[in-house]
N, C-alpha and C. Protein backbone atom coordinates (compact mmCIF):
# COMPACT_ATOMS: atom_id res chain seq x y z
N UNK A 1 21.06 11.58 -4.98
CA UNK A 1 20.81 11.22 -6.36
C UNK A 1 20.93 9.71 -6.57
N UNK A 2 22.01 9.11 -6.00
CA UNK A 2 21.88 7.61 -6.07
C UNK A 2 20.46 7.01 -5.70
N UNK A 3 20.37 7.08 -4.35
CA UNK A 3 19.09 6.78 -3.87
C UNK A 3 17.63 6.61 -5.37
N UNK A 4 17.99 7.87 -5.77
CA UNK A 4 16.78 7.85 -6.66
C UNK A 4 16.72 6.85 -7.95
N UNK A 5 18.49 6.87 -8.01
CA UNK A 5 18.39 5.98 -9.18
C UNK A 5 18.07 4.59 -8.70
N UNK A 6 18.46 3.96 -7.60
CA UNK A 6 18.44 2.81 -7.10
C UNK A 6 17.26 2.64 -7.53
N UNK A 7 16.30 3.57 -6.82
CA UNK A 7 14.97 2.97 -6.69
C UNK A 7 14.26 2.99 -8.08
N UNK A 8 14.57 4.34 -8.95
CA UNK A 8 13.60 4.25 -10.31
C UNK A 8 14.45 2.46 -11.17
N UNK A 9 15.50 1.91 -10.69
CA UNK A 9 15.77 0.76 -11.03
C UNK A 9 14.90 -0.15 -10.92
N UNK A 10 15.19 -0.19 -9.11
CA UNK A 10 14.45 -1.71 -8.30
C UNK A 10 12.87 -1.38 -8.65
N UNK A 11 12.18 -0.22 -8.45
CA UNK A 11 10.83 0.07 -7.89
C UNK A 11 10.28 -0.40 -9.83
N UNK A 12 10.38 1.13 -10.43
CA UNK A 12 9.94 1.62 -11.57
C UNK A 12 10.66 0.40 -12.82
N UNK A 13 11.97 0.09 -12.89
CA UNK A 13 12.07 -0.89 -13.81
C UNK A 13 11.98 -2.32 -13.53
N UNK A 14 11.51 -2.49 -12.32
CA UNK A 14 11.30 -4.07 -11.47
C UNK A 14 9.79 -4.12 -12.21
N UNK A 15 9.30 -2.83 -12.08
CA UNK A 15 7.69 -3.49 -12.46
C UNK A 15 7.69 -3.00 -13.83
N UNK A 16 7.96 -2.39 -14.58
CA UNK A 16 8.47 -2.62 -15.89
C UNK A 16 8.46 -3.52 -16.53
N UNK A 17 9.61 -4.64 -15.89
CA UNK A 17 10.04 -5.72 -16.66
C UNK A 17 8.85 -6.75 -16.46
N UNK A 18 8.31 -7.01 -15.07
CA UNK A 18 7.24 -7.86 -15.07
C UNK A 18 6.15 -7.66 -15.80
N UNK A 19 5.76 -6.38 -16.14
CA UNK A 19 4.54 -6.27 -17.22
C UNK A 19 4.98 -6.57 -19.16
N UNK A 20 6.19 -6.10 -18.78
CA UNK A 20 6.56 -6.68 -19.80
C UNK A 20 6.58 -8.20 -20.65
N UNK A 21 6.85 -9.13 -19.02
CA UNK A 21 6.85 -10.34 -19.13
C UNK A 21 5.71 -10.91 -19.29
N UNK A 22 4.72 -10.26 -19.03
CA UNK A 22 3.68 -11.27 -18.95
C UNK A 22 2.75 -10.70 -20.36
N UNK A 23 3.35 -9.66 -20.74
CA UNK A 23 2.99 -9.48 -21.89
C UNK A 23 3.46 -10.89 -23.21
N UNK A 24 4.91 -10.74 -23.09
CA UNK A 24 5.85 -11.73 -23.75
C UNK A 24 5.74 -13.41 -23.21
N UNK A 25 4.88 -13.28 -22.57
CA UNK A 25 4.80 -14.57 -21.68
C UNK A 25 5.90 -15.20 -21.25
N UNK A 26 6.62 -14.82 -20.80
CA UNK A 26 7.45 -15.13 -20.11
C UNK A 26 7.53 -16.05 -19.12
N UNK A 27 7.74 -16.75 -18.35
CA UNK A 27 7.39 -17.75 -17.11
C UNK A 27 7.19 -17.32 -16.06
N UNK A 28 6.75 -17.11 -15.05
CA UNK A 28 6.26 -16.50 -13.70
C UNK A 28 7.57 -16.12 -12.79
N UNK A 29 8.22 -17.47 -12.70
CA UNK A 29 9.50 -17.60 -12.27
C UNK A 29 10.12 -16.20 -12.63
N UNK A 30 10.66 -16.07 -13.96
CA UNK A 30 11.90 -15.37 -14.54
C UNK A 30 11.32 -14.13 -14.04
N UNK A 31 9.65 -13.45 -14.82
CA UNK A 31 9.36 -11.92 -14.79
C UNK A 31 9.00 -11.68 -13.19
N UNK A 32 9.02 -12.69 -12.22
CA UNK A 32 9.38 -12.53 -10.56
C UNK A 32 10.59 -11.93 -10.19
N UNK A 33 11.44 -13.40 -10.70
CA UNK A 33 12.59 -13.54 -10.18
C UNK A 33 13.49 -12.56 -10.13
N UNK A 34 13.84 -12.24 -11.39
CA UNK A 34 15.04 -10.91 -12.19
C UNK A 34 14.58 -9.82 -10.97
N UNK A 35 13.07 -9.29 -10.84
CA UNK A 35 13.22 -8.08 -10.09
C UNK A 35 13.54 -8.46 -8.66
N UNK A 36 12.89 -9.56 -8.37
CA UNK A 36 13.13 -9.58 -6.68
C UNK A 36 14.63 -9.73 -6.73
N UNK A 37 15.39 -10.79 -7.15
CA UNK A 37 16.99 -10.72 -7.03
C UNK A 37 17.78 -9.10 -7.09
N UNK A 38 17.00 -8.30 -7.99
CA UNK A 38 17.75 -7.21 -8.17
C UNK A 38 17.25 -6.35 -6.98
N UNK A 39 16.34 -6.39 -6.61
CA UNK A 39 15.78 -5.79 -5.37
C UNK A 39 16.15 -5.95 -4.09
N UNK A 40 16.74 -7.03 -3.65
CA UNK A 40 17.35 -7.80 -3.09
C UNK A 40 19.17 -7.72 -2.68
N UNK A 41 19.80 -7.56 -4.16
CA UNK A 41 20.99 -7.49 -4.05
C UNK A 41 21.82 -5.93 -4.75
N UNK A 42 20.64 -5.25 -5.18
CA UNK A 42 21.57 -4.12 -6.06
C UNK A 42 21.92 -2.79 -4.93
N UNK A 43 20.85 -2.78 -4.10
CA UNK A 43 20.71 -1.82 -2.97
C UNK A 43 21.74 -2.31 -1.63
N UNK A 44 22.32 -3.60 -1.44
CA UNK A 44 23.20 -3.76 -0.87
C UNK A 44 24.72 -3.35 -1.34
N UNK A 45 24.34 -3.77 -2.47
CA UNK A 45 26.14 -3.60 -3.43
C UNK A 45 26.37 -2.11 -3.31
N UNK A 46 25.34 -1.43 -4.35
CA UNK A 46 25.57 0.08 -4.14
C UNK A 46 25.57 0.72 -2.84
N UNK A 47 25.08 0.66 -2.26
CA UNK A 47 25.11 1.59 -0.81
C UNK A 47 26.23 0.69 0.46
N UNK A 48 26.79 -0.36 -0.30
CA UNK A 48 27.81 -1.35 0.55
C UNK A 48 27.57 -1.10 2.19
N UNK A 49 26.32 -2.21 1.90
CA UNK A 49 25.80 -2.45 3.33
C UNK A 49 26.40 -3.16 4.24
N UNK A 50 26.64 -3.84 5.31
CA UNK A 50 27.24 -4.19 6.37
C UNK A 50 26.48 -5.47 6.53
N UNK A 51 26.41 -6.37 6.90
CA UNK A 51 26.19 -7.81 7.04
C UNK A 51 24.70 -7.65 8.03
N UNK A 52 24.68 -6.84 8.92
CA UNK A 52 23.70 -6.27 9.90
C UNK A 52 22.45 -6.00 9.33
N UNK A 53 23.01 -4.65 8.32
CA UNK A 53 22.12 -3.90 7.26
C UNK A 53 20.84 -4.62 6.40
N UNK A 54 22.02 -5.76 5.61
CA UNK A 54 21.53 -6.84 4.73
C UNK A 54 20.55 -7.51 5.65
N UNK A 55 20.77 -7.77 6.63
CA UNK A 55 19.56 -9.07 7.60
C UNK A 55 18.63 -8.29 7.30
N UNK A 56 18.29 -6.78 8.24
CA UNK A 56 17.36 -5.92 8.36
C UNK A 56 16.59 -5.45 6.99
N UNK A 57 17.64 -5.31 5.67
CA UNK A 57 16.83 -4.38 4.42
C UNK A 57 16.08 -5.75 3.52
N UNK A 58 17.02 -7.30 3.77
CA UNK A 58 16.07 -7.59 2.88
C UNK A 58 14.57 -8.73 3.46
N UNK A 59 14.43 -8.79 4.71
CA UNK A 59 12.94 -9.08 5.05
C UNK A 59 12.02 -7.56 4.95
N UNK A 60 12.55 -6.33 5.13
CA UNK A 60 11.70 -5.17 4.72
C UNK A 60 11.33 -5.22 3.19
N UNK A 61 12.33 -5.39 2.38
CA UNK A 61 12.07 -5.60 1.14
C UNK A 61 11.56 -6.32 0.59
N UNK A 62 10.97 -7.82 0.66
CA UNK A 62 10.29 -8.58 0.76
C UNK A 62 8.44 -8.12 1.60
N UNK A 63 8.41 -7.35 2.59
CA UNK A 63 7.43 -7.18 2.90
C UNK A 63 7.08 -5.74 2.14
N UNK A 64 7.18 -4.92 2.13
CA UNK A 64 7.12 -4.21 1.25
C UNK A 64 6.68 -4.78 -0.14
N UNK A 65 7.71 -5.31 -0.86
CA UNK A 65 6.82 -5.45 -2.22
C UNK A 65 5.33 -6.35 -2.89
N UNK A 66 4.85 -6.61 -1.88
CA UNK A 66 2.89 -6.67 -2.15
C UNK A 66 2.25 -4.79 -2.07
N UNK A 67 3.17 -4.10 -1.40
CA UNK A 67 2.51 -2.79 -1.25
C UNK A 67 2.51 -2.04 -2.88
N UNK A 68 3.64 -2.31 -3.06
CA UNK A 68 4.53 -1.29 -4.13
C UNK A 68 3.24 -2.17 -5.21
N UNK A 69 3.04 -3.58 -5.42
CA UNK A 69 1.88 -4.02 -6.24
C UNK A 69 0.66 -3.67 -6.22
N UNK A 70 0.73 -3.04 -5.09
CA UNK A 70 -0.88 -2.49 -4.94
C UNK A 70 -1.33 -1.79 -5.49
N UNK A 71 0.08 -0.83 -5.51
CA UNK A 71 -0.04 0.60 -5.68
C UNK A 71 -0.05 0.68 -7.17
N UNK A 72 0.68 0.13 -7.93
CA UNK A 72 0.72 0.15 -9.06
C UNK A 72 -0.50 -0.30 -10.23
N UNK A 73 -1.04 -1.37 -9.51
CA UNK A 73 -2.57 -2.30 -9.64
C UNK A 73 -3.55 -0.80 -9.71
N UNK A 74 -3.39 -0.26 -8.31
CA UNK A 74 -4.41 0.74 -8.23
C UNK A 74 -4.51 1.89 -9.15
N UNK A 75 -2.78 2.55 -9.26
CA UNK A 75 -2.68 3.73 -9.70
C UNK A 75 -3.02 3.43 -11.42
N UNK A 76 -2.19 2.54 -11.43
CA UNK A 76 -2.35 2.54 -13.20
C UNK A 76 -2.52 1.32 -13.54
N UNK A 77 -3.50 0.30 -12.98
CA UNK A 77 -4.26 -0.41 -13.55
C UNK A 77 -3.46 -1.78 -14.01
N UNK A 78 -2.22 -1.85 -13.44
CA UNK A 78 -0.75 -3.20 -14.06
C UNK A 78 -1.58 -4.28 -13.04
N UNK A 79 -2.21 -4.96 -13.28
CA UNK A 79 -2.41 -5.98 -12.19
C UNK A 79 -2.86 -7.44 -13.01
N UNK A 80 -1.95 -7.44 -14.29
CA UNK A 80 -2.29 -8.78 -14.70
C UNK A 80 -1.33 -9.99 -14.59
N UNK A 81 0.00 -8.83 -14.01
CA UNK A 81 0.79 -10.31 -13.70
C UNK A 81 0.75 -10.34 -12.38
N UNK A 82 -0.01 -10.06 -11.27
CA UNK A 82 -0.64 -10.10 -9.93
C UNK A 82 -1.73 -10.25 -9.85
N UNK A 83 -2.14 -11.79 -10.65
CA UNK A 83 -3.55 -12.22 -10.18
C UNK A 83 -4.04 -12.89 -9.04
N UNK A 84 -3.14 -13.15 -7.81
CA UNK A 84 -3.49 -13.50 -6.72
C UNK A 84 -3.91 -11.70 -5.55
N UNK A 85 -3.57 -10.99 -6.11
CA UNK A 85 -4.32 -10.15 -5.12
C UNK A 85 -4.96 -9.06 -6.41
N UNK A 86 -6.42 -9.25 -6.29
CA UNK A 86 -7.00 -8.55 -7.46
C UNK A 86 -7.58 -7.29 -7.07
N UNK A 87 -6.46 -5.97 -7.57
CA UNK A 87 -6.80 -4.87 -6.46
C UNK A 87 -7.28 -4.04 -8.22
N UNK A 88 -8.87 -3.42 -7.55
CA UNK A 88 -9.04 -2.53 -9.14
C UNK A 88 -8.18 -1.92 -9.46
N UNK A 89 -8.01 -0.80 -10.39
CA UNK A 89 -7.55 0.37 -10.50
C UNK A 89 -8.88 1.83 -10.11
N UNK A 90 -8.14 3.12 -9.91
CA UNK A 90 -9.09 3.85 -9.94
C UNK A 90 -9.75 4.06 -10.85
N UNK A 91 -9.32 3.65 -12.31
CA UNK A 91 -10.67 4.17 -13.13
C UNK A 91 -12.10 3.01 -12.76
N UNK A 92 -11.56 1.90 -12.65
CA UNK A 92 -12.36 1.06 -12.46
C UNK A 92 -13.62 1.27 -11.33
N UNK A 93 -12.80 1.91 -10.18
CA UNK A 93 -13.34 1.99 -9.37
C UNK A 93 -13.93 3.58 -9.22
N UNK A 94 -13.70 4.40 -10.33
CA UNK A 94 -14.90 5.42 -10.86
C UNK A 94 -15.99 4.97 -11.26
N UNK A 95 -16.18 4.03 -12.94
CA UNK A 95 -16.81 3.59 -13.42
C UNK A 95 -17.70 2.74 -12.15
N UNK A 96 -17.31 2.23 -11.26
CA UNK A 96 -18.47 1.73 -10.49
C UNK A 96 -19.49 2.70 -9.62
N UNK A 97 -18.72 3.18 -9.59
CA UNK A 97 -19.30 5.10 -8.73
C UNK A 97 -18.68 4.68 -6.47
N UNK A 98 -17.49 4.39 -6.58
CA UNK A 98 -16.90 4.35 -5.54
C UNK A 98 -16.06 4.80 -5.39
N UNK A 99 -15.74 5.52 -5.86
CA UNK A 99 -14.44 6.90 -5.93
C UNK A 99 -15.11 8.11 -6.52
């Protein structure tokens, strides 16, 4: 059960807050920053990782999150505060007749 909450935190309210931000215009910096830091450090604290752990979880975590943007870009169409990788969504990519 932790696990799940961790993640509907880091995953589901990380990208939350950034759509939020760029709604509110927020600065790039901050609606970045807040999630990667929490992404970064909340999954160490809670699961009290080992110095080892930490090396290994947070370059995965870092590579990982362009995926988790993808996915979100794709599934439901959030891809305006990720304008360096411009991935459609599927409706979009109905309306063209490629899905």
């Amino acid at each position: 059960m932790t696990v799940l909450w961790v993640a509907a935190v880091v995953v589901i309210g990380g990208m939350a807050f950034a759509r939020l931000g760029t709604s509110v215009g927020l600065p790039v910096w901050l609606y970045y920053g807040v999630p990667a830091v929490v992404t970064w450090v909340l999954p160490p604290l809670i699961f009290r990782m080992r110095g080892s752990e930490i090396a290994r979880y947070v370059p995965l975590a870092i590579l990982v999150a362009p995926i988790i943007h993808v996915l979100f870009s794709l599934l439901l169409g959030w891809k305006e505060y990720m304008p360096f990788i411009p991935v459609p969504s599927l409706g979009e990519l109905r309306s063209r007749g490629l899905v």
